[in-house]
N, C-alpha and C. Protein backbone atom coordinates (compact mmCIF):
# COMPACT_ATOMS: atom_id res chain seq x y z
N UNK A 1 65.85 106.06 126.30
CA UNK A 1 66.32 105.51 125.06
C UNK A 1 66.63 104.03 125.28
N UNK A 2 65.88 103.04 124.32
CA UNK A 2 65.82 102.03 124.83
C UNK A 2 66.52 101.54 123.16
N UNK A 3 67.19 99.85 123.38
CA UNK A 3 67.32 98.93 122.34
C UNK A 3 68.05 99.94 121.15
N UNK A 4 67.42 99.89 119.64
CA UNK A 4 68.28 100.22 118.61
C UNK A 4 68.60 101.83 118.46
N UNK A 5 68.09 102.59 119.06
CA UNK A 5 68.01 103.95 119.44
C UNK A 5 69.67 104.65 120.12
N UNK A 6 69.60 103.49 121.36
CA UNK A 6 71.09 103.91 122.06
C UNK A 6 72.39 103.41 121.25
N UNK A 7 71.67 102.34 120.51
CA UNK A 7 73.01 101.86 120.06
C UNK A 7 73.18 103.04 118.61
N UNK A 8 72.10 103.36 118.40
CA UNK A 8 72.26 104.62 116.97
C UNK A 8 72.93 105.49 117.68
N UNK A 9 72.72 106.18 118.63
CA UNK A 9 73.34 107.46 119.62
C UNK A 9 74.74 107.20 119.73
N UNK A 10 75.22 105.63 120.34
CA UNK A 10 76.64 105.44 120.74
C UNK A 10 77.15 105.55 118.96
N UNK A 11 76.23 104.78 118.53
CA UNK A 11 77.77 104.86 116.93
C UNK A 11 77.72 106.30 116.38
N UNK A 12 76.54 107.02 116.36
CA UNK A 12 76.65 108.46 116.39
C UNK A 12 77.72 109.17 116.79
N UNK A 13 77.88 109.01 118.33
CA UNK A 13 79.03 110.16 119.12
C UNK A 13 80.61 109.22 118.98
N UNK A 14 80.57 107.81 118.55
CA UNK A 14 81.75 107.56 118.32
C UNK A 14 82.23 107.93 116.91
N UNK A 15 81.46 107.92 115.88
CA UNK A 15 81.27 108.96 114.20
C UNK A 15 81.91 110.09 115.02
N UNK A 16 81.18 110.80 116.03
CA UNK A 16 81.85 112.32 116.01
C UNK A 16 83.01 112.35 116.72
N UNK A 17 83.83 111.29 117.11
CA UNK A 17 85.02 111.38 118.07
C UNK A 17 85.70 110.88 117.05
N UNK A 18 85.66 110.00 115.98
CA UNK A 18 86.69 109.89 115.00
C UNK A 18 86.72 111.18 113.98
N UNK A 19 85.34 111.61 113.69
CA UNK A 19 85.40 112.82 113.13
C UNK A 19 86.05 114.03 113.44
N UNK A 20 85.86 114.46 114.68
CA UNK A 20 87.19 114.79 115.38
C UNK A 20 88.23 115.01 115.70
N UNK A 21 88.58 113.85 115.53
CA UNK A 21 90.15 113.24 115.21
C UNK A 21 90.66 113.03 114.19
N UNK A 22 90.06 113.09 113.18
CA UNK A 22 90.13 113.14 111.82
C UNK A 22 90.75 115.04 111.71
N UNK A 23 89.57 115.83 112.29
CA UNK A 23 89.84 117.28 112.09
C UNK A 23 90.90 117.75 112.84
N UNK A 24 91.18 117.14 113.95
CA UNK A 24 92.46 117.48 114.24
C UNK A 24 94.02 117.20 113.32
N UNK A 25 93.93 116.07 113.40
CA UNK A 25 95.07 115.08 112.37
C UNK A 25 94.94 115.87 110.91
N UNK A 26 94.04 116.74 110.49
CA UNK A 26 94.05 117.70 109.60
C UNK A 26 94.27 119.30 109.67
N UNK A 27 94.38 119.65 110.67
CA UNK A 27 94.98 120.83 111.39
C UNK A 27 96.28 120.38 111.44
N UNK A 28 96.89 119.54 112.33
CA UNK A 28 98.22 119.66 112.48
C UNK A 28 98.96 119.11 111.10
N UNK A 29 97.98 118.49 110.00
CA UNK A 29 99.06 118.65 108.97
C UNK A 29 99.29 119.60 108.58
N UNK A 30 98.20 120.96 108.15
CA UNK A 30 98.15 122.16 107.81
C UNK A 30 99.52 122.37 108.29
N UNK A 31 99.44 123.02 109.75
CA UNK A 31 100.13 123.60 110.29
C UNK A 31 101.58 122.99 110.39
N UNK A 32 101.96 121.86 109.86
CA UNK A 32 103.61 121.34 109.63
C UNK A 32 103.42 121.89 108.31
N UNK A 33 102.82 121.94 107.50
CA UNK A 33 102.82 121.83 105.98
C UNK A 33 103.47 123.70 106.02
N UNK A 34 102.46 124.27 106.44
CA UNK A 34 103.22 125.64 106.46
C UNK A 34 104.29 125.94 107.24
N UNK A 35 104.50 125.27 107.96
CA UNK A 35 106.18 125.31 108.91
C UNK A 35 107.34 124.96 108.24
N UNK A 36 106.54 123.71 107.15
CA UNK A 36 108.11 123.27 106.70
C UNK A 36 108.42 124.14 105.22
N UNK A 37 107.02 124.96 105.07
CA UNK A 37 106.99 125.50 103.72
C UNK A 37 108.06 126.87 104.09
N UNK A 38 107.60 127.44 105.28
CA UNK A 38 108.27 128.78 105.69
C UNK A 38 109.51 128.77 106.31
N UNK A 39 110.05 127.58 106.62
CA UNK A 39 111.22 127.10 107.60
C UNK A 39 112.33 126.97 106.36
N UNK A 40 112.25 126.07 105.75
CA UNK A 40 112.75 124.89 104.58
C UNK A 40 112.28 125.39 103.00
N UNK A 41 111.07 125.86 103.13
CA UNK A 41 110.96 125.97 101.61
C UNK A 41 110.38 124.71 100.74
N UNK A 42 110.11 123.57 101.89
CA UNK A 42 109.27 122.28 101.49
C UNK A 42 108.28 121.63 102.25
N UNK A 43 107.13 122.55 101.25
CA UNK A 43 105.86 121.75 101.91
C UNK A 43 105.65 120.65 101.68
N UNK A 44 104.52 119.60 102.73
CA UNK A 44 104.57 118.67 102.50
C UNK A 44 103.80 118.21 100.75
N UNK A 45 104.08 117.12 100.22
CA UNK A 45 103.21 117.44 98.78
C UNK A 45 101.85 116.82 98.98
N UNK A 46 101.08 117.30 98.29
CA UNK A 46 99.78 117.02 98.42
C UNK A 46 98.54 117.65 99.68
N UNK A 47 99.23 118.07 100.07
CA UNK A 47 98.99 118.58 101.53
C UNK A 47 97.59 119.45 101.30
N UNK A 48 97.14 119.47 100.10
CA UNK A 48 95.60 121.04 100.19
C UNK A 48 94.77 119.55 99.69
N UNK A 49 95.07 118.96 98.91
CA UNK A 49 94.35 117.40 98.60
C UNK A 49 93.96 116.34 100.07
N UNK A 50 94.93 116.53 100.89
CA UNK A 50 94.53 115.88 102.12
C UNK A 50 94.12 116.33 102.99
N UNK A 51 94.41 117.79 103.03
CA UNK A 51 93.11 118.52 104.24
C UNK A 51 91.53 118.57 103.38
N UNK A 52 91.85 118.58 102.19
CA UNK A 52 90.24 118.91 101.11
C UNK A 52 89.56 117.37 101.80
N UNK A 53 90.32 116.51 101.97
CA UNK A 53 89.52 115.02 101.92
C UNK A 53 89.52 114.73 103.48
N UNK A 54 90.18 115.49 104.32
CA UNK A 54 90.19 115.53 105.65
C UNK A 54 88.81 115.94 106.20
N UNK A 55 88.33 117.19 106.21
CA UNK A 55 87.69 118.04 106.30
C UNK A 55 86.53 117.62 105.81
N UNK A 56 86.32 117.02 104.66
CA UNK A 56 85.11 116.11 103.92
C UNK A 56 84.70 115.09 105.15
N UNK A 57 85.57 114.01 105.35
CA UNK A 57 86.00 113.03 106.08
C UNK A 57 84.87 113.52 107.14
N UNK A 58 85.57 114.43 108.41
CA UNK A 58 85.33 115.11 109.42
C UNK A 58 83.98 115.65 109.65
N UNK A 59 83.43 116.41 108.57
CA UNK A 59 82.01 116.28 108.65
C UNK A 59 81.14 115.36 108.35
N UNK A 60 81.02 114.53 107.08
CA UNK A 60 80.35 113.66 107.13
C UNK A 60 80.39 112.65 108.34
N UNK A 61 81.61 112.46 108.88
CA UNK A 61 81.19 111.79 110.07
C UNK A 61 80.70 112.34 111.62
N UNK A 62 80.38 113.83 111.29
CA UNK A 62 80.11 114.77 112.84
C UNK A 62 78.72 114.74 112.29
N UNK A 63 77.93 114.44 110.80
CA UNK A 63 77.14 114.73 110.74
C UNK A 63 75.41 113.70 111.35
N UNK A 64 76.12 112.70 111.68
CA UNK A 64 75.37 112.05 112.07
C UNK A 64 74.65 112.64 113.59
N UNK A 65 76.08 112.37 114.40
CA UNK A 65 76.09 113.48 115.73
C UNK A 65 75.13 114.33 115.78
N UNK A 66 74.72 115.44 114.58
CA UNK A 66 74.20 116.83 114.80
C UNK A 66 72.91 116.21 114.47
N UNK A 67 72.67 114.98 113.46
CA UNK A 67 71.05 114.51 113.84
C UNK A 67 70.38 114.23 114.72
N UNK A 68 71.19 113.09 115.98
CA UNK A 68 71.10 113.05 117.12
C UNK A 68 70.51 114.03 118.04
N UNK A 69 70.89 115.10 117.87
CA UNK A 69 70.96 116.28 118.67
C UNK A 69 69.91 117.01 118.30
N UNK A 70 69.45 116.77 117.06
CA UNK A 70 68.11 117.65 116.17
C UNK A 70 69.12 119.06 116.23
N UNK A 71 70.27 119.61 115.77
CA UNK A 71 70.90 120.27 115.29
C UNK A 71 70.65 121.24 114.18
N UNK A 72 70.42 122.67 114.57
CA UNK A 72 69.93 123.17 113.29
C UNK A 72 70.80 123.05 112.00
N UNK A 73 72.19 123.00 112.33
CA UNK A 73 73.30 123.33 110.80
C UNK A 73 72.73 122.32 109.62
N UNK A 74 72.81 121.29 110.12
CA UNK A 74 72.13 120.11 108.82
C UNK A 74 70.82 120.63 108.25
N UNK A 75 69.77 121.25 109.12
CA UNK A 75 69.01 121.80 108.49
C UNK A 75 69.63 122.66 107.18
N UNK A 76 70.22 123.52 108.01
CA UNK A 76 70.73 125.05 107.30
C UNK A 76 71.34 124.66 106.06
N UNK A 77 72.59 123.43 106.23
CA UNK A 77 73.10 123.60 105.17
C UNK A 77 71.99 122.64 103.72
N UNK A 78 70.79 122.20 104.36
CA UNK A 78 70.49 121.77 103.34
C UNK A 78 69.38 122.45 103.16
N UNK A 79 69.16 123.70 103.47
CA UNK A 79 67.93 124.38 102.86
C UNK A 79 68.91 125.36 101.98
N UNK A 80 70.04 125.72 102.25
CA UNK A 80 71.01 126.18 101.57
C UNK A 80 71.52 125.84 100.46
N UNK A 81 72.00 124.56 100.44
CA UNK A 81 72.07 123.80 98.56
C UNK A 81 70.58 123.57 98.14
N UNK A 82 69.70 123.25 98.95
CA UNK A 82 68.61 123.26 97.76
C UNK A 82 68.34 124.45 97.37
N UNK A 83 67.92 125.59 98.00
CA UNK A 83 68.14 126.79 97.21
C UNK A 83 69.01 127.74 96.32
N UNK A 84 70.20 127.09 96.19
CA UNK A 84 71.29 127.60 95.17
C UNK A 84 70.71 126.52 94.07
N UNK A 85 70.48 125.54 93.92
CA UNK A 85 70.13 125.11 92.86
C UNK A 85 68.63 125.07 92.36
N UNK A 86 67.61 126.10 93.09
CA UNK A 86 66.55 126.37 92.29
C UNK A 86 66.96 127.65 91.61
N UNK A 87 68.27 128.13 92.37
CA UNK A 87 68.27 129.49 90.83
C UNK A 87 68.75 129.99 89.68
């Protein structure tokens, strides 16, 4: 892998290390959000709005990664929406 190729690969796997970290930092809100809901009786607010945009976040940026890799899921998931919307 030579010239614009490696440098696609490096911003690739650094996409999937913030993506990553993104999905983590969205787990552990989950998981305070239901601690303080079951502890206290106060979840954090907004908390299903910021894992929804977390989780968005997290893949679109792992998804580059799985091109890299020639990854079947990107296939999958897009032979998958195109076929829910031919029916």
């Amino acid at each position: 892998m030579h010239g614009p190729d490696r440098r696609l690969y490096r911003l690739s796997l650094l996409f999937a290390y913030i993506g990553s970290a993104v999905a983590l930092a969205t787990g552990t809100l989950t998981t305070l959000s239901v601690l303080l809901r079951a502890l206290f009786s106060r979840p954090i607010p907004g908390d299903v709005e910021l894992t929804q945009m977390g989780i968005a976040l997290a893949i679109s940026l792992c998804l580059p990664w799985c091109q890299t890799q020639r990854d079947a899921h990107l296939r999958e998931f897009h032979i998958t929406r195109n076929r829910a919307a031919e029916q």
